[in-house]
Protein backbone atom coordinates (compact mmCIF):
# COMPACT_ATOMS: atom_id res chain seq x y z
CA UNK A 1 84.42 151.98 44.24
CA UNK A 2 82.24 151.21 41.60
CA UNK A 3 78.30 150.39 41.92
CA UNK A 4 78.40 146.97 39.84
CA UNK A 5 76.92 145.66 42.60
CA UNK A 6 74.21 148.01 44.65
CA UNK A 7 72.35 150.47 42.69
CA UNK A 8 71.82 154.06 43.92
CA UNK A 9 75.12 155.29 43.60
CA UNK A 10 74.10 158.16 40.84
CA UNK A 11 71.22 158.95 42.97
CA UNK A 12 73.84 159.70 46.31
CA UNK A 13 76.11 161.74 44.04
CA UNK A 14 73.17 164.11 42.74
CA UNK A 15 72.28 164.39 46.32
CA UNK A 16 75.35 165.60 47.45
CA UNK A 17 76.00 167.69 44.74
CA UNK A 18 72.75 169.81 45.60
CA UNK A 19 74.06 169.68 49.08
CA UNK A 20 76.80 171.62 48.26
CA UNK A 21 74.90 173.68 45.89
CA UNK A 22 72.28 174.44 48.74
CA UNK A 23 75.60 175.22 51.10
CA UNK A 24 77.06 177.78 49.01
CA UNK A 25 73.56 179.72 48.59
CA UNK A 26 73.24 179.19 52.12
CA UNK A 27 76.35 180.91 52.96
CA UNK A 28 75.65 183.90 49.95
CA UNK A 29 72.12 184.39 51.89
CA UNK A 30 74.11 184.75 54.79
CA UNK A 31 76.76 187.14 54.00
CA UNK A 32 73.86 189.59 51.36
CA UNK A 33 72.30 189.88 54.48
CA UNK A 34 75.02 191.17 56.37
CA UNK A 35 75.69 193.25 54.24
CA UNK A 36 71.93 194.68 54.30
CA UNK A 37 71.84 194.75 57.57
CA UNK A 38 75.22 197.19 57.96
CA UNK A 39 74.59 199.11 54.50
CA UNK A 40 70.62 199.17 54.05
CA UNK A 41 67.83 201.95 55.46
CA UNK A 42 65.80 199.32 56.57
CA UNK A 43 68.50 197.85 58.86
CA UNK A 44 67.41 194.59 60.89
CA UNK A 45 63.99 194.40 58.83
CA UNK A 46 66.08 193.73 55.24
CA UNK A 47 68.75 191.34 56.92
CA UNK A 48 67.60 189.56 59.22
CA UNK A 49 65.31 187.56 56.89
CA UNK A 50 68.06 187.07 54.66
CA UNK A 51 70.32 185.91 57.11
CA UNK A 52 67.44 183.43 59.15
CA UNK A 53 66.82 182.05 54.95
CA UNK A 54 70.98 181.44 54.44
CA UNK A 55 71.02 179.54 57.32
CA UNK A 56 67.96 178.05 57.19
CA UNK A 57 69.27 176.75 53.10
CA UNK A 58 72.84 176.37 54.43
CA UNK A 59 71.93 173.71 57.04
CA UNK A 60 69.41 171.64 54.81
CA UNK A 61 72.26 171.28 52.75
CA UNK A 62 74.90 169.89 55.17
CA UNK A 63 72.26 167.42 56.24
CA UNK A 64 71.82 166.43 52.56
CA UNK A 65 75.37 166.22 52.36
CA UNK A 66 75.41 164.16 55.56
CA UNK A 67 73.12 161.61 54.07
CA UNK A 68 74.66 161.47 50.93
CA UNK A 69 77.92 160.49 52.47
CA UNK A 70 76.04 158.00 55.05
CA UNK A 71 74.63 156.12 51.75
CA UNK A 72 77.74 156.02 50.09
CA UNK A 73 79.01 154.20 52.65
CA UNK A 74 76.26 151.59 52.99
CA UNK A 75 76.81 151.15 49.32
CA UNK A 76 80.19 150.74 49.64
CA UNK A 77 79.52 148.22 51.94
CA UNK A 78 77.28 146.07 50.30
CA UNK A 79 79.57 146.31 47.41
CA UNK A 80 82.36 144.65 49.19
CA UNK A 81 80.02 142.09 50.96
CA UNK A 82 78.81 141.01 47.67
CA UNK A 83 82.15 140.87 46.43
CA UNK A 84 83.49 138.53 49.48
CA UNK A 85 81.02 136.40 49.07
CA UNK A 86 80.92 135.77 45.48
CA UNK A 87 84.58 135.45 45.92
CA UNK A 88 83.68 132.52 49.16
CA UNK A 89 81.41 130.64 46.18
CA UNK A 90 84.39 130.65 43.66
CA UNK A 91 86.78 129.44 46.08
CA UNK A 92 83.92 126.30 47.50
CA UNK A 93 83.60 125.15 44.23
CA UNK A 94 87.16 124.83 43.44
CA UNK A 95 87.10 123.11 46.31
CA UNK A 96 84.80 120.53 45.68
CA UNK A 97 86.23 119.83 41.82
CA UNK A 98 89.59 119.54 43.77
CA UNK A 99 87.77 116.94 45.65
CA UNK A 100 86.42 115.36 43.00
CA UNK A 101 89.95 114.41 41.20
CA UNK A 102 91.09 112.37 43.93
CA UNK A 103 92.53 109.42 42.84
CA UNK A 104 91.04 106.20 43.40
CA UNK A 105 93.06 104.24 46.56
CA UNK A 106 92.91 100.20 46.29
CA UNK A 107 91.23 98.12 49.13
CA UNK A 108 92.72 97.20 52.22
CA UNK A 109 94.57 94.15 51.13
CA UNK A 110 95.24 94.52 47.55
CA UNK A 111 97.38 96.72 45.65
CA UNK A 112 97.58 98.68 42.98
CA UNK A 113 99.43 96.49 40.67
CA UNK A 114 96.36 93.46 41.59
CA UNK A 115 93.57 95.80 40.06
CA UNK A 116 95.76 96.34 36.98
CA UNK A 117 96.71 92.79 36.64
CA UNK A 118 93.51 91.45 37.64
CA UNK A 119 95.30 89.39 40.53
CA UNK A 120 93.87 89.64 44.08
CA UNK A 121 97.51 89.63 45.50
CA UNK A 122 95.93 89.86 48.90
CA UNK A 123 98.18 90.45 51.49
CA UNK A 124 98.63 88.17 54.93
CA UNK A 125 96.26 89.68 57.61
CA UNK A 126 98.14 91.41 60.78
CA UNK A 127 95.98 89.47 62.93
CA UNK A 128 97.12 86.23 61.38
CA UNK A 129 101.05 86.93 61.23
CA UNK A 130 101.04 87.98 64.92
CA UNK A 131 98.64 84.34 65.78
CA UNK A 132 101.75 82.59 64.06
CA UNK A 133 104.87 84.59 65.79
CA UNK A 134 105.84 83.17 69.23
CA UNK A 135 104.66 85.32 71.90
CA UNK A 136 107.77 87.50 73.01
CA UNK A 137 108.76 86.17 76.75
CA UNK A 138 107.72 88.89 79.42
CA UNK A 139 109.40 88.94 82.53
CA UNK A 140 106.43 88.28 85.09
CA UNK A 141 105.26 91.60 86.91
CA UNK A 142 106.44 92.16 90.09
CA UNK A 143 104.72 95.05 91.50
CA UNK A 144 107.06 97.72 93.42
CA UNK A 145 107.31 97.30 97.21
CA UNK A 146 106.01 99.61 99.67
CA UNK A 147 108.03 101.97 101.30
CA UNK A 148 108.05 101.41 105.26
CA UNK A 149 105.64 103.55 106.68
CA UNK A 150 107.06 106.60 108.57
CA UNK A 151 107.90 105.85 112.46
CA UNK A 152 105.61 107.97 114.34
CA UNK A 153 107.01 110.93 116.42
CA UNK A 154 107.99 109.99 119.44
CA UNK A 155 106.28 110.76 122.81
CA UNK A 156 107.07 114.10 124.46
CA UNK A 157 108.18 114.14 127.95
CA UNK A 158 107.38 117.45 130.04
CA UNK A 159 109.24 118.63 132.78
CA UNK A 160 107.09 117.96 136.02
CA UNK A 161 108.94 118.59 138.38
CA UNK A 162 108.38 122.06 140.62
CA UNK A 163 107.87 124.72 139.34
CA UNK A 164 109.80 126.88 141.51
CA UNK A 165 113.31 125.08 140.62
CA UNK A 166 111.96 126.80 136.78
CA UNK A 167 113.38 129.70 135.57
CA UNK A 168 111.74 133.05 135.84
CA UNK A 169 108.84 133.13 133.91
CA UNK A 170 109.13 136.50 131.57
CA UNK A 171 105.72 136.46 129.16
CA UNK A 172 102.46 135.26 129.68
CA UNK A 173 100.01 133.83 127.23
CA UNK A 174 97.18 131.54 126.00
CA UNK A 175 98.52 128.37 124.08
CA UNK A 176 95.57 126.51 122.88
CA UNK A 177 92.91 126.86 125.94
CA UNK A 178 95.93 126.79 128.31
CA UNK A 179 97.49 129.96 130.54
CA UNK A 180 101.63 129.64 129.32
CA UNK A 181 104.53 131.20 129.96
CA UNK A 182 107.83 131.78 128.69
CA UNK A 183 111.01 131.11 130.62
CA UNK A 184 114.07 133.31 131.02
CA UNK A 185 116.00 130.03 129.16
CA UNK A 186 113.04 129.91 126.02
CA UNK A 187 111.41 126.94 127.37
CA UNK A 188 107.37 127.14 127.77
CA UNK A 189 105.55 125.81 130.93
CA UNK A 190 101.98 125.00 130.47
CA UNK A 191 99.32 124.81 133.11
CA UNK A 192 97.38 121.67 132.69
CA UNK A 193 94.80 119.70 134.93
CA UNK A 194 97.77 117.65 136.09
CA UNK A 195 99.49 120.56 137.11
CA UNK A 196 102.60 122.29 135.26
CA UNK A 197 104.91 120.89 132.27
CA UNK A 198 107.42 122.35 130.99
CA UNK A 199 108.57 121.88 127.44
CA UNK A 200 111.74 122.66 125.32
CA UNK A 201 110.43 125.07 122.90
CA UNK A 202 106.94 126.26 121.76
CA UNK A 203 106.35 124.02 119.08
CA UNK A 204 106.83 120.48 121.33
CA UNK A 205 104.71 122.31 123.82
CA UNK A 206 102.08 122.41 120.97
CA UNK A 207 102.66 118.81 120.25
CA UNK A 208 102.31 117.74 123.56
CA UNK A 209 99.24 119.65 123.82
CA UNK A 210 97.89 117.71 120.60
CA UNK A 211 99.08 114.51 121.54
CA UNK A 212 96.47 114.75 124.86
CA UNK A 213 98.90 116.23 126.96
């Protein structure tokens, strides 16, 4: 992109540029001592300062380079930014001409041709046309009848008769606060302060419990 917009951009570019130049020294530094410290007399006292100065040049470049590229992209981005919103004011003030050449809409009442002609030409208010118009004739409102209310359940009769003339009882249990027990035929007798009732199946002998049984 170009730098029209933000400055700097030669600035980041000569940055970089010695960034790279610093790299490549770096890494020659690097490698010239290597190659004093295999080939030379003096051994680790002629490379190893050569080699601790490559690096030392090589890495201030890469972080040169790293900031050069870090700037370019701010740039970048400020570039675009201003572009969008230059771009935003073109587009509100086309709006607002747009809005400005509206044409002009006559007056509730009149028409066009009446400002031409200079005539009112009012037209007959809604209120008054539907004042002369007849009512339509509604059928009165009846409302919808009830439905009947449900019948209530009827009453549950137990068995209270003896006990003994029962079935065998084959499962014991506690229905509600009450000892019960299963039948061999799948009826359920409940014990109850009146004594025992016996009872179809185990949901009447929870109704009849609920119903004050």
């Amino acid at each position: 992109m170009s730098d029209d917009t933000t400055s700097g951009g030669g600035i980041v570019k000569l940055v970089a540029a010695l960034g790279w130049i610093a790299v490549i020294g770096g890494a020659g530094l690097i490698g010239y001592g290597i190659y004093a410290l295999t080939q030379s007399d003096f051994g680790m006292a002629a490379g190893a300062p050569l080699m601790a100065g490559g690096a030392t040049t090589a890495a201030l470049g890469l972080l040169a380079i790293v900031n050069a590229t870090m700037a370019r992209a701010m740039i970048d981005t400020a570039n675009n930014t201003a572009r969008l919103l230059a771009a935003g004011d073109g587009v509100a003030a086309a709006s607002a001409a747009a809005a400005t050449d509206l044409p002009e809409f006559p007056a509730a009442g009149k028409s066009r041709d009446a400002d031409e002609t200079g005539d009112t030409g009012d037209f007959p208010s809604l209120d008054n046309q539907v004042a002369e118009d007849e009512a339509p004739d509604l059928p009165p409102f009846e409302p919808a009848p009830r439905a009947p209310a449900a019948p209530p359940p009827p009453a549950i009769e137990p068995d209270m008769s003896d006990p003994r003339l029962w079935p065998l009882a084959v499962d014991e249990f506690d229905l509600d606060g009450h000892l019960a027990m299963t039948l061999e035929d799948g009826s359920i007798a409940v014990e109850t302060p009146a004594g025992w009732a016996r009872l179809p199946s185990l949901d009447d002998a929870r109704t009849w419990l609920s119903q004050g049984g």
